[in-house]
C-alpha atoms as a PDB file:
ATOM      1  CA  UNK A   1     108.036  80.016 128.510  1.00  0.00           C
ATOM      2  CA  UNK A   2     104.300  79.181 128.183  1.00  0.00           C
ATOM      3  CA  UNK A   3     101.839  81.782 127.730  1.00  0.00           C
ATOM      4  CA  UNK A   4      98.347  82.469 128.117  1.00  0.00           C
ATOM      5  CA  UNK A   5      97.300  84.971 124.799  1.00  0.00           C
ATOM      6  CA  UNK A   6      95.203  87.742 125.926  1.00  0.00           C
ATOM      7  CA  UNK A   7      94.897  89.114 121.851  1.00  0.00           C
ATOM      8  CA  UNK A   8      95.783  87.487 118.332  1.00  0.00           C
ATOM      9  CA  UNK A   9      98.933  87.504 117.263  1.00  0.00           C
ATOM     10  CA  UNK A  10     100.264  87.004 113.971  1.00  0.00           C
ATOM     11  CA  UNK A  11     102.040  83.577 113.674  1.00  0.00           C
ATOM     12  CA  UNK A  12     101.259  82.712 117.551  1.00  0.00           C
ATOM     13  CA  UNK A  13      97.710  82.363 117.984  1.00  0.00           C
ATOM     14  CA  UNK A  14      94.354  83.629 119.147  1.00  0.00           C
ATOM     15  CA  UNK A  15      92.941  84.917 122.404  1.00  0.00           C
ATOM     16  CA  UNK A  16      92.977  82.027 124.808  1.00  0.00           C
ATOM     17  CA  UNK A  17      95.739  80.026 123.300  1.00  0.00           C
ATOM     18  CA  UNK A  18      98.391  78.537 125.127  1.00  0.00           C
ATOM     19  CA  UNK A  19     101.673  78.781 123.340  1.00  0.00           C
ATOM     20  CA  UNK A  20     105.645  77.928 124.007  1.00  0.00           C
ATOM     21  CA  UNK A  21     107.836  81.299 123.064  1.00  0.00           C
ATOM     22  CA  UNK A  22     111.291  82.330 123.583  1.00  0.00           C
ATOM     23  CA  UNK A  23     111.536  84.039 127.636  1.00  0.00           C
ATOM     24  CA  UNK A  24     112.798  86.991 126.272  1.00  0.00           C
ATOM     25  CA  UNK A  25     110.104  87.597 123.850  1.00  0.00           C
ATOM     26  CA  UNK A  26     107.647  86.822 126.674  1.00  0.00           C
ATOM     27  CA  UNK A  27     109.443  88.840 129.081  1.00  0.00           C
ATOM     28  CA  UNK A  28     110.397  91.909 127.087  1.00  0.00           C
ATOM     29  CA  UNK A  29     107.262  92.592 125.139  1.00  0.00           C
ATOM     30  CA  UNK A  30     104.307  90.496 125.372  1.00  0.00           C
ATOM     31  CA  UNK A  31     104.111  90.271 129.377  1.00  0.00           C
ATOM     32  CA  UNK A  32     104.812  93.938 129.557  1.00  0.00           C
ATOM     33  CA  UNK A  33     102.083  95.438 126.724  1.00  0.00           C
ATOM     34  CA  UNK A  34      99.788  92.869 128.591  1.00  0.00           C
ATOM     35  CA  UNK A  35      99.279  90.949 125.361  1.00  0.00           C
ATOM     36  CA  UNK A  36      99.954  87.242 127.365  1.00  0.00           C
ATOM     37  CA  UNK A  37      99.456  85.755 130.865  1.00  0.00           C
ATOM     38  CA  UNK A  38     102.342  83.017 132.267  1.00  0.00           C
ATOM     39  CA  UNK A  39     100.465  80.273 131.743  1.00  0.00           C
ATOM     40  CA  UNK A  40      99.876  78.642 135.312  1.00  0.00           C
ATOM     41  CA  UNK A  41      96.736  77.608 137.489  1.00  0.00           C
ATOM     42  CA  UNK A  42      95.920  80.739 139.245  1.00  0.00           C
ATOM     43  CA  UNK A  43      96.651  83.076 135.589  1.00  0.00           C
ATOM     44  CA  UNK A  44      94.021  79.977 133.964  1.00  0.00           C
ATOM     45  CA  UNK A  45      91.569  80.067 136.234  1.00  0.00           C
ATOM     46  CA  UNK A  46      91.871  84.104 135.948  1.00  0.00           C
ATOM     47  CA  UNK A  47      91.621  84.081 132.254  1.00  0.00           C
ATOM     48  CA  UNK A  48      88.453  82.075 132.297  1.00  0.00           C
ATOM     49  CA  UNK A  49      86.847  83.974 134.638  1.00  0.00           C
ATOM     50  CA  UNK A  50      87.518  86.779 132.281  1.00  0.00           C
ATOM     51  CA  UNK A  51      87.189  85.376 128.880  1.00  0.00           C
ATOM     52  CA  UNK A  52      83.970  86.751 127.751  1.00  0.00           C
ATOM     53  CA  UNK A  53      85.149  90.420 129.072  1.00  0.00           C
ATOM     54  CA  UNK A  54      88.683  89.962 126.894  1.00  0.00           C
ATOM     55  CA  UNK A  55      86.556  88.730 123.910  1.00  0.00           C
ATOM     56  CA  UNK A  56      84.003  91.249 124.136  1.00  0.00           C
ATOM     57  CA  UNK A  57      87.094  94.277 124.394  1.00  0.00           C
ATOM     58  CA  UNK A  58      88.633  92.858 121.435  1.00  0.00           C
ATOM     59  CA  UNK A  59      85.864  92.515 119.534  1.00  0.00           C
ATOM     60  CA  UNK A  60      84.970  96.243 120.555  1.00  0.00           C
ATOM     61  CA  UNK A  61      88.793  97.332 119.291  1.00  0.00           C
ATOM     62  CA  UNK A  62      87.954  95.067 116.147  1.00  0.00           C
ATOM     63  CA  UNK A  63      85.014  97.167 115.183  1.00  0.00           C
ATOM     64  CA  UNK A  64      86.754 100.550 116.276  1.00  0.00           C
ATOM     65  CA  UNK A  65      89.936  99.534 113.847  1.00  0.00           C
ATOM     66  CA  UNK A  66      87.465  98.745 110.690  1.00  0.00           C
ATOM     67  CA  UNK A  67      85.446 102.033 111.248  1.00  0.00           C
ATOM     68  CA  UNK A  68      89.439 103.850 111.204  1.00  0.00           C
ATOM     69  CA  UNK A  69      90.091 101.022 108.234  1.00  0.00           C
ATOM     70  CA  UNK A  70      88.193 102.886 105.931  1.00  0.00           C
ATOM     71  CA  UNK A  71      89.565 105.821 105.907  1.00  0.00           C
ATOM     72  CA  UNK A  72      93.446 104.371 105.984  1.00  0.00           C
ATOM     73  CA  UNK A  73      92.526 101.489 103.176  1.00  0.00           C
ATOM     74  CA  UNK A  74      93.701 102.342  99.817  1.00  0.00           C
ATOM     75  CA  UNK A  75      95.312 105.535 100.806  1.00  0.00           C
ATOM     76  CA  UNK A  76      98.103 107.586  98.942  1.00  0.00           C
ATOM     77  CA  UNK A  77     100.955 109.511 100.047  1.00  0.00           C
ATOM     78  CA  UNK A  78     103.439 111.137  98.808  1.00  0.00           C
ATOM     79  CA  UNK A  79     107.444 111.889  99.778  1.00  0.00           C
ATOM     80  CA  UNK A  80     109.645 114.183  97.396  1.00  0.00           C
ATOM     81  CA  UNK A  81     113.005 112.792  98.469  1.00  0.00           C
ATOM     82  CA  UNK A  82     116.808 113.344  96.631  1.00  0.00           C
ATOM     83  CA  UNK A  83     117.955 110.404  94.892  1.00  0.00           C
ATOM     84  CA  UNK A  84     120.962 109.676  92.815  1.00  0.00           C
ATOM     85  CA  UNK A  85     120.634 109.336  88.761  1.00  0.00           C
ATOM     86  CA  UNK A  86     120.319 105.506  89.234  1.00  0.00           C
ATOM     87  CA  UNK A  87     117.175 106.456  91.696  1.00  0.00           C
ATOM     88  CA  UNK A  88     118.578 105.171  95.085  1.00  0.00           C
ATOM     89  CA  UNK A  89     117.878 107.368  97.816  1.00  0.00           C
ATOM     90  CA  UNK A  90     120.302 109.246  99.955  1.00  0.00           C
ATOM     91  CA  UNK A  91     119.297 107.467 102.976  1.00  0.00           C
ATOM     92  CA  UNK A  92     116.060 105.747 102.873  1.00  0.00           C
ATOM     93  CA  UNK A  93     112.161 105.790 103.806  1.00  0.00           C
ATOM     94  CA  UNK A  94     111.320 104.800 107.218  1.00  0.00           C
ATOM     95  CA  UNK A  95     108.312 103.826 109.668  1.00  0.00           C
ATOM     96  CA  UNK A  96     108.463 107.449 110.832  1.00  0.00           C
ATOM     97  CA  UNK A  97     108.547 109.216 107.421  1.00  0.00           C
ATOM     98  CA  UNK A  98     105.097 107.081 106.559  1.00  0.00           C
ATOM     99  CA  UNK A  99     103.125 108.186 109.860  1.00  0.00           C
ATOM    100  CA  UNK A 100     104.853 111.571 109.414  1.00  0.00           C
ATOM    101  CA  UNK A 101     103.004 111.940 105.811  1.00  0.00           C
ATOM    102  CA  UNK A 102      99.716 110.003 107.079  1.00  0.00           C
ATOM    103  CA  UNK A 103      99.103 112.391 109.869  1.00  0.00           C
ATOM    104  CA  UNK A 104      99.800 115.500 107.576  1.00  0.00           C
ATOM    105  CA  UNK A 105      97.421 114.090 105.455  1.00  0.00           C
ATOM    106  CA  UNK A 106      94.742 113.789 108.612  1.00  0.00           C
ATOM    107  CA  UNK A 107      95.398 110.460 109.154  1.00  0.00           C
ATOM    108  CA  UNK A 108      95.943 110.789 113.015  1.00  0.00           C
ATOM    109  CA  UNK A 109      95.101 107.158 114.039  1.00  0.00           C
ATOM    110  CA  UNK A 110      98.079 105.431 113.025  1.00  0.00           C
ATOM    111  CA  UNK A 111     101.047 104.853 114.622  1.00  0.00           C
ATOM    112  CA  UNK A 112     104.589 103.739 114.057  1.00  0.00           C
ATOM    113  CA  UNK A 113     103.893  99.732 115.761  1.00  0.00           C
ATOM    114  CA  UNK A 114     101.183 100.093 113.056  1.00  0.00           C
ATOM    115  CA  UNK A 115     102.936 100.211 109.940  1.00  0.00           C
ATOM    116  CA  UNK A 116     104.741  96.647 108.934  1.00  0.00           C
ATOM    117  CA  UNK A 117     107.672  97.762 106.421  1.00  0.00           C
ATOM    118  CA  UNK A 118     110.024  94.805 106.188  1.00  0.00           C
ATOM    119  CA  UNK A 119     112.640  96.755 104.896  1.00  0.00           C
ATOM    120  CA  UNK A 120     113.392 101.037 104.846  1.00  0.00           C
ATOM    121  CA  UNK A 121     112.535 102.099 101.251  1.00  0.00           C
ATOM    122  CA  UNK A 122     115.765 103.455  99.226  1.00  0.00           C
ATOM    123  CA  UNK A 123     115.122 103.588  96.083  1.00  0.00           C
ATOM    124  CA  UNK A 124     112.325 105.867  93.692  1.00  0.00           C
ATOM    125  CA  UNK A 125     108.839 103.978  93.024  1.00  0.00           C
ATOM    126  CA  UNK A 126     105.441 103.452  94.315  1.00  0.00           C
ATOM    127  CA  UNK A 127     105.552 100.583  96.948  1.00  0.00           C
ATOM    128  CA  UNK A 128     102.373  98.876  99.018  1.00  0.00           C
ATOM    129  CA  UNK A 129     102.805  99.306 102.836  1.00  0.00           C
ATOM    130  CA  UNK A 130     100.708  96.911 104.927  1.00  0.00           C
ATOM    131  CA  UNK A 131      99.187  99.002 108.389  1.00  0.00           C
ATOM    132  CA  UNK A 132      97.865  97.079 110.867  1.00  0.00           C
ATOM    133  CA  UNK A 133      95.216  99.269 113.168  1.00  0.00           C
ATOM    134  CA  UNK A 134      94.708  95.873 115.277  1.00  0.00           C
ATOM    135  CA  UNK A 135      96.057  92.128 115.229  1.00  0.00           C
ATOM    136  CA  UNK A 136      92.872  91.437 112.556  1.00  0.00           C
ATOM    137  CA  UNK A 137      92.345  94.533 110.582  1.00  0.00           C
ATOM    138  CA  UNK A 138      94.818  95.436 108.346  1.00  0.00           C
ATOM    139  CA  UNK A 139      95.116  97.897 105.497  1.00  0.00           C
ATOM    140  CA  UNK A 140      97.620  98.398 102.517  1.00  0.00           C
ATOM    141  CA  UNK A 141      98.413 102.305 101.868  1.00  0.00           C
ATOM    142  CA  UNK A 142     100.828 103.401  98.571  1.00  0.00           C
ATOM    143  CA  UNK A 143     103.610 105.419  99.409  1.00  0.00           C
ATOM    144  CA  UNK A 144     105.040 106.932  96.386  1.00  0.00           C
ATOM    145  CA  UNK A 145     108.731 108.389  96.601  1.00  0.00           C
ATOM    146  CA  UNK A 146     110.331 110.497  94.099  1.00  0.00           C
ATOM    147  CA  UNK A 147     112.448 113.566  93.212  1.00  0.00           C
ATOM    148  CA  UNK A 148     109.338 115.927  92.571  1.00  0.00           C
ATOM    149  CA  UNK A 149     105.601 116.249  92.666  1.00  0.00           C
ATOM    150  CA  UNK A 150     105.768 116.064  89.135  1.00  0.00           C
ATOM    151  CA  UNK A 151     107.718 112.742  88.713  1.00  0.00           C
ATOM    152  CA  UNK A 152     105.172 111.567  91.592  1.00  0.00           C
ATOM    153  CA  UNK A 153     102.297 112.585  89.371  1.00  0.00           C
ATOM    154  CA  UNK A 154     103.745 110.161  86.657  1.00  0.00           C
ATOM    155  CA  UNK A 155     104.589 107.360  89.491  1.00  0.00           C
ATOM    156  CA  UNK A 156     101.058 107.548  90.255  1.00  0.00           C
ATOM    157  CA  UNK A 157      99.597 106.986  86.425  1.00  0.00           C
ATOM    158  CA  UNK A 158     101.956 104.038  86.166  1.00  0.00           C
ATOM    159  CA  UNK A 159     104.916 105.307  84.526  1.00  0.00           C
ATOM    160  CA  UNK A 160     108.415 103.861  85.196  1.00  0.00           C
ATOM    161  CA  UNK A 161     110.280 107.515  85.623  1.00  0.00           C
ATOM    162  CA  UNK A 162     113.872 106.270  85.505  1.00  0.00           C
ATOM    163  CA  UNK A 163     113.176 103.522  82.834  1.00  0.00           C
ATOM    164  CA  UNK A 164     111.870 107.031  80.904  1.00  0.00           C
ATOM    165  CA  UNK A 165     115.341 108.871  81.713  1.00  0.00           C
ATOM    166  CA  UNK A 166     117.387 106.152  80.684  1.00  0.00           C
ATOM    167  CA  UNK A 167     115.742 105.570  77.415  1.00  0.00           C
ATOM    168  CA  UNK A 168     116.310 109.217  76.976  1.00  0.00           C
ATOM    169  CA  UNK A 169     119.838 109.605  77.530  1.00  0.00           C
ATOM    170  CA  UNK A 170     120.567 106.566  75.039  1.00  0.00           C
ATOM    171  CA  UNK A 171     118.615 107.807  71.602  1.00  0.00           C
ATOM    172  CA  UNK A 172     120.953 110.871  71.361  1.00  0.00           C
ATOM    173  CA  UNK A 173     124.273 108.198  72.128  1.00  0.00           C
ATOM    174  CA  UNK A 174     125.532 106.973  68.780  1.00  0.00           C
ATOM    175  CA  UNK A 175     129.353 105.096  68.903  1.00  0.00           C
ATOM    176  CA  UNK A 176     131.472 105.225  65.614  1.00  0.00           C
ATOM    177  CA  UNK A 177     132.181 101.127  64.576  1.00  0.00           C
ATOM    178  CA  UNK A 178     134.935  99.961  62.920  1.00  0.00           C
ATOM    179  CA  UNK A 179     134.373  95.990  62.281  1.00  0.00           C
ATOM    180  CA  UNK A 180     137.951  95.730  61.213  1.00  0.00           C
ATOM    181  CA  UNK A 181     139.663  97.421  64.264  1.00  0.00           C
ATOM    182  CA  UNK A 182     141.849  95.653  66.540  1.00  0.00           C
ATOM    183  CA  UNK A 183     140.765  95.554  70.409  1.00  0.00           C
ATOM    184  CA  UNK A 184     142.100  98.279  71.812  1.00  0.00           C
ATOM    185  CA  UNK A 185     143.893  99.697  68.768  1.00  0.00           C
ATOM    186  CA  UNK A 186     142.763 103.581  67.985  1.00  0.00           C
ATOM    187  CA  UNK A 187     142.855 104.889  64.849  1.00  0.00           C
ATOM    188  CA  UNK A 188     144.310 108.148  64.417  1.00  0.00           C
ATOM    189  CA  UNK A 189     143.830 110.618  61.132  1.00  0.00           C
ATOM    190  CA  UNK A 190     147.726 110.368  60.381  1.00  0.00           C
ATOM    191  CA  UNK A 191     147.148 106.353  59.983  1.00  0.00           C
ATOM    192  CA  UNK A 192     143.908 106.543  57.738  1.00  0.00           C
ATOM    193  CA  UNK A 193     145.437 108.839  55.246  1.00  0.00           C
ATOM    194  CA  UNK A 194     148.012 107.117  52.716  1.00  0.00           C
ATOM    195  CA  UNK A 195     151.420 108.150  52.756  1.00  0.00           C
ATOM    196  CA  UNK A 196     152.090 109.869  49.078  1.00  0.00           C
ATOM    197  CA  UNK A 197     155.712 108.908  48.309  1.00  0.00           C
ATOM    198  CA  UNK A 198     158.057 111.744  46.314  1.00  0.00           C
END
């Protein structure tokens, strides 16, 4: 289906662009949040009669997002979640569980079409999410997950908190060798000893 573009959008185009997408695409979401026109005479002629008012909004909702930008950019927040001893979570980080923490934090301007996470979050770390307040302002927040604000504390100054734990839990390991042991044979006390004939 051919479209008229009312706003910019990523990988499609700009305002006023006149692009081929899928119907259902067209038809499920951009038609309906009134982000397109079908692109025809009378929706043309419309468009241009309107183009100045559609740039001039946009441009207004441009300047609103950067002015919300800088409070957003650069942000940290933080999520104590349980996690196995290998750090994967049990279950995972979500869209929701970000604006959740942003708008405890007083970040009330975001919401979950905002924040772009191309995959839930299910293991420990510190991970960039990209938040975009409008199709040409976006922002990149840190959302740091881990067991307890303490661990987070150490997330946060760089530290790799299971690389730490591991490392721990291997300096105390020590494994008896035997370089002339057979695989899989185990030596017993009885066979060590010699056997003192009478």
């Amino acid at each position: 289906m051919e479209i008229i573009l009312l706003e910019r959008i990523e990988k499609l185009g700009a305002i006023g662009d006149v692009v081929t997408v899928k119907d259902g695409y067209a038809r499920n979401y951009l038609l309906p949040n009134k982000k397109a026109l079908r692109s025809n005479n009378a929706n043309k002629k419309v468009f241009e009669a309107n183009r100045a008012k559609i740039e001039a909004d946009n441009a207004a909702r441009r300047t609103d997002a950067e002015k919300a930008a800088e409070g957003v950019n650069g942000k940290q927040i933080v999520l104590i979640r349980q996690s196995s001893n290998a750090g994967h979570l049990y279950g995972s980080v979500a869209v929701r569980d970000v604006v959740d923490a942003l708008h405890a934090d007083g970040v009330n301007n975001v919401t979950k079409a905002m924040v772009v996470l191309e995959r839930p979050i299910k293991t420990l770390g510190v991970f960039d999410v990209k938040v975009a307040l409008h199709p040409e302002v976006a922002v990149t927040i840190q959302v740091n997950v881990a067991r307890s604000p303490e661990e987070a504390d150490l997330q946060a100054q760089g530290v790799d908190v299971m690389a730490d734990l591991f490392e721990k839990d291997e300096a105390g390991f020590t494994e008896d060798y035997d370089p002339n042991a057979e695989p899989g044979e185990i030596a017993t006390e009885a066979e060590e000893a010699p056997v003192e004939e009478a």
